[in-house]
C-alpha atoms as a PDB file:
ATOM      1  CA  UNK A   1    -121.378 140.933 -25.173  1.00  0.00           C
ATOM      2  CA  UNK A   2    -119.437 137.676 -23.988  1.00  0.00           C
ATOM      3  CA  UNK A   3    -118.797 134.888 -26.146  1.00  0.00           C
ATOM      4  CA  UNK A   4    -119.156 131.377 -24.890  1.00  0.00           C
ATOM      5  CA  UNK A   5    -117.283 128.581 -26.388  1.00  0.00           C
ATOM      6  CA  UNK A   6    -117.883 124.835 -25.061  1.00  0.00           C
ATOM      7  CA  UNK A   7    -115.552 121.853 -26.898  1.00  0.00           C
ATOM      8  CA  UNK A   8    -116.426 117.967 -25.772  1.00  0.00           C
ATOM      9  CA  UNK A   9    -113.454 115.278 -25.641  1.00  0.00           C
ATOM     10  CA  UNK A  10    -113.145 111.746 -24.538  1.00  0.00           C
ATOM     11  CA  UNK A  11    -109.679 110.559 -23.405  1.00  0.00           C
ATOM     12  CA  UNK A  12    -108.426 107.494 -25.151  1.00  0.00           C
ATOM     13  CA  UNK A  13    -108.868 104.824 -22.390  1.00  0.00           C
ATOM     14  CA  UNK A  14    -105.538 105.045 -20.312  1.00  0.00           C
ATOM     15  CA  UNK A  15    -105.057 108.587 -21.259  1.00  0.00           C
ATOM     16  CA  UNK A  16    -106.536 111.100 -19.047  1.00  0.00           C
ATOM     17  CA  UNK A  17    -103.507 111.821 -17.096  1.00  0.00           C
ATOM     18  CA  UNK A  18    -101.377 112.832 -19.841  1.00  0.00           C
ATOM     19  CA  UNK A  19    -104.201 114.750 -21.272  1.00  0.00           C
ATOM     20  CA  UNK A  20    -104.357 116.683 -18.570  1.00  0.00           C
ATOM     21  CA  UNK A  21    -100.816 116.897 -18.079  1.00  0.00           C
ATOM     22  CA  UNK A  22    -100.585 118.233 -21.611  1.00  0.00           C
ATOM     23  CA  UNK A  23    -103.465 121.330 -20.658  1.00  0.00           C
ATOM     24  CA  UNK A  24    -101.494 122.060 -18.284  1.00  0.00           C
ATOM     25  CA  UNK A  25     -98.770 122.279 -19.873  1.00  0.00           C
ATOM     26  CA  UNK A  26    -100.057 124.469 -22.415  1.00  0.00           C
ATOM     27  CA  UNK A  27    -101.856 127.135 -20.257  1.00  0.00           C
ATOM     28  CA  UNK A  28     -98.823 127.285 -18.482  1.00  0.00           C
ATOM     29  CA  UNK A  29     -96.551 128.563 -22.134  1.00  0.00           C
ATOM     30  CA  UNK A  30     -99.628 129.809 -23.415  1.00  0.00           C
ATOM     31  CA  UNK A  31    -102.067 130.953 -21.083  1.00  0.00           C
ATOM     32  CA  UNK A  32    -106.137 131.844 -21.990  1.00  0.00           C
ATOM     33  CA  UNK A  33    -105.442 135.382 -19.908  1.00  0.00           C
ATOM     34  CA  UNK A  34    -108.045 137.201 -22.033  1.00  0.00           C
ATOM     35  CA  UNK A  35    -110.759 134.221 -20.871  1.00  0.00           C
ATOM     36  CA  UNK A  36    -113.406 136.244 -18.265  1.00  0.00           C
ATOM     37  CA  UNK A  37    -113.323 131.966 -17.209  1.00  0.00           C
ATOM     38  CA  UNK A  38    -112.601 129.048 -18.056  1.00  0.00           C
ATOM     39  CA  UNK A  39    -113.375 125.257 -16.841  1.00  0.00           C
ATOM     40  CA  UNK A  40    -113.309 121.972 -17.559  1.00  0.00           C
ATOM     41  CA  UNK A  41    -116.182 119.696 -16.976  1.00  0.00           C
ATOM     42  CA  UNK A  42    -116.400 116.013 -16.378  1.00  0.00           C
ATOM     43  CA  UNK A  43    -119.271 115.215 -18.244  1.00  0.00           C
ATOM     44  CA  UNK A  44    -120.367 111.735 -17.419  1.00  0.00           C
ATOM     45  CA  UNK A  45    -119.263 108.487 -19.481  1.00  0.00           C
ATOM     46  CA  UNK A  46    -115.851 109.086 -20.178  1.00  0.00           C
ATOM     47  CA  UNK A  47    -116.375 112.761 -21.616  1.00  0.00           C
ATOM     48  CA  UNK A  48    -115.503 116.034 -20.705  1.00  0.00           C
ATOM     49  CA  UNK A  49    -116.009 119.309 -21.669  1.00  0.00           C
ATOM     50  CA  UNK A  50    -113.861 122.618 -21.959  1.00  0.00           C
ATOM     51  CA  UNK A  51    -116.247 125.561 -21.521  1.00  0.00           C
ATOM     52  CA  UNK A  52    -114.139 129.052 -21.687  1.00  0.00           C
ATOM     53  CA  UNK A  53    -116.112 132.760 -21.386  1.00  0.00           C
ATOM     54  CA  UNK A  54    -114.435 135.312 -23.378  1.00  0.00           C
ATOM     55  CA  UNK A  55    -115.151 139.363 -23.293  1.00  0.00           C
ATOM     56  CA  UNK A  56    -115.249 139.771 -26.658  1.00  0.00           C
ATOM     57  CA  UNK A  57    -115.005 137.457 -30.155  1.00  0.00           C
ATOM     58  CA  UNK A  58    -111.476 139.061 -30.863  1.00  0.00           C
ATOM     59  CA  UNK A  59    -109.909 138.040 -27.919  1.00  0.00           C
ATOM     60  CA  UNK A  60    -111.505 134.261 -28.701  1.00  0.00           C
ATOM     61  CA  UNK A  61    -110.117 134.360 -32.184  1.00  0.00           C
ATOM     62  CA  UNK A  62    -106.801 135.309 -30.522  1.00  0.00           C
ATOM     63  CA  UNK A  63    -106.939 132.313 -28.975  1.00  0.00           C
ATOM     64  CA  UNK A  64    -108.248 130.265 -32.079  1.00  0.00           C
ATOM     65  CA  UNK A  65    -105.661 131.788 -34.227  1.00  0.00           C
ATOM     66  CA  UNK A  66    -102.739 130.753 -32.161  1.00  0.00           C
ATOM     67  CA  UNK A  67     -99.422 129.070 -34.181  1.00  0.00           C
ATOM     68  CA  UNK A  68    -100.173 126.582 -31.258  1.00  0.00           C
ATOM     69  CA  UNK A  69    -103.675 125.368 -30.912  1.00  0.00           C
ATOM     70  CA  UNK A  70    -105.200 124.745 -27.282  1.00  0.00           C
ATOM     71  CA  UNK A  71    -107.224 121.349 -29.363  1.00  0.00           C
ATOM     72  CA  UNK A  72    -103.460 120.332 -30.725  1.00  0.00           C
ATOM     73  CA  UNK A  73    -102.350 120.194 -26.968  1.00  0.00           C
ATOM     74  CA  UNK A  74    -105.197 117.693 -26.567  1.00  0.00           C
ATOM     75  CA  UNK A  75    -104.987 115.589 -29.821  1.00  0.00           C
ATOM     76  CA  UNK A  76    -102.860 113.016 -29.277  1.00  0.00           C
ATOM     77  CA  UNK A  77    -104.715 111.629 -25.970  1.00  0.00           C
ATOM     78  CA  UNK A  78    -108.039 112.108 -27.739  1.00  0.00           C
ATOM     79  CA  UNK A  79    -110.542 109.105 -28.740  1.00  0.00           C
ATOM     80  CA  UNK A  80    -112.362 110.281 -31.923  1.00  0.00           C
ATOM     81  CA  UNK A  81    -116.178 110.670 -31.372  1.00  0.00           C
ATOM     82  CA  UNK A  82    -118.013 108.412 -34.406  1.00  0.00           C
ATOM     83  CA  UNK A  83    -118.070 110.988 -37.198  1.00  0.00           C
ATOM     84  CA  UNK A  84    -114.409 111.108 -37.079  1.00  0.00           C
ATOM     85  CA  UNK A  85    -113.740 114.699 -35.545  1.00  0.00           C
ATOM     86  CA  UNK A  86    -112.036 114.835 -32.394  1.00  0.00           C
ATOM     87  CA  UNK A  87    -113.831 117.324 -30.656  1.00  0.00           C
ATOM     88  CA  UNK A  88    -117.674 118.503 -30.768  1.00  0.00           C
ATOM     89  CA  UNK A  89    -117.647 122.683 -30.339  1.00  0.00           C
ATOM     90  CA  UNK A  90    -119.811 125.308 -30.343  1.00  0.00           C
ATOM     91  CA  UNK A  91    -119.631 129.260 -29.412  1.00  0.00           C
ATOM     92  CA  UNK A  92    -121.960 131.645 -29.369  1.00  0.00           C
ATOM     93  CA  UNK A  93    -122.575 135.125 -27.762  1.00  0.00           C
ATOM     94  CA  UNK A  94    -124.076 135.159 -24.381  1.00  0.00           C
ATOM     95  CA  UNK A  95    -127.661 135.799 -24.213  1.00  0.00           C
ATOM     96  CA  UNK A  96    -128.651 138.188 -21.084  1.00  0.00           C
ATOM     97  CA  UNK A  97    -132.280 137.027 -20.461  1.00  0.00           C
ATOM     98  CA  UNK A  98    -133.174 139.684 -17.906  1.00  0.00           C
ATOM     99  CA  UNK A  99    -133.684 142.176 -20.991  1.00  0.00           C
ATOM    100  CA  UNK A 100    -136.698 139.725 -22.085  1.00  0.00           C
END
């Protein structure tokens, strides 16, 4: 069963470029090779989405386990959402509807 995981972020204003930059960077020393996928969305207004499909929940908790975070990358170019947290996440297992 695959597990979805979806994380929103807004870019401080001026920032998107060295968010980016800083992804980048961090697939590059620490790449998400267990992801089936993964993509990130522009969103509308400013926010964006990271939306990664993994095989299994162990090789997601690999991933949020790590000494270095994929969210830490992001931090520092990050504009808080109103309830303080930087990011908005959720995951889940997939749901295959053609067994309904």
């Amino acid at each position: 069963m695959a597990i979805v995981n979806c994380m929103k972020f807004r870019p401080k204003e001026g920032c998107k470029e060295e968010l980016f930059s800083a992804l980048s960077d961090y697939v590059k020393k620490y790449p998400l090779d267990k992801a089936i996928n993964w993509y990130i969305l522009d969103i509308d207004d400013g926010e964006y989405a990271h939306v990664a499909i993994w095989e299994t929940v162990d090789d997601f908790m690999d991933v949020v386990n790590r000494d270095v975070r994929f969210s830490d990358s992001m931090r520092p170019y990050v504009q808080p959402y109103e309830d303080g947290e930087d990011f908005h996440s959720f995951s889940g297992p997939s749901v295959d509807i053609h067994n309904f």
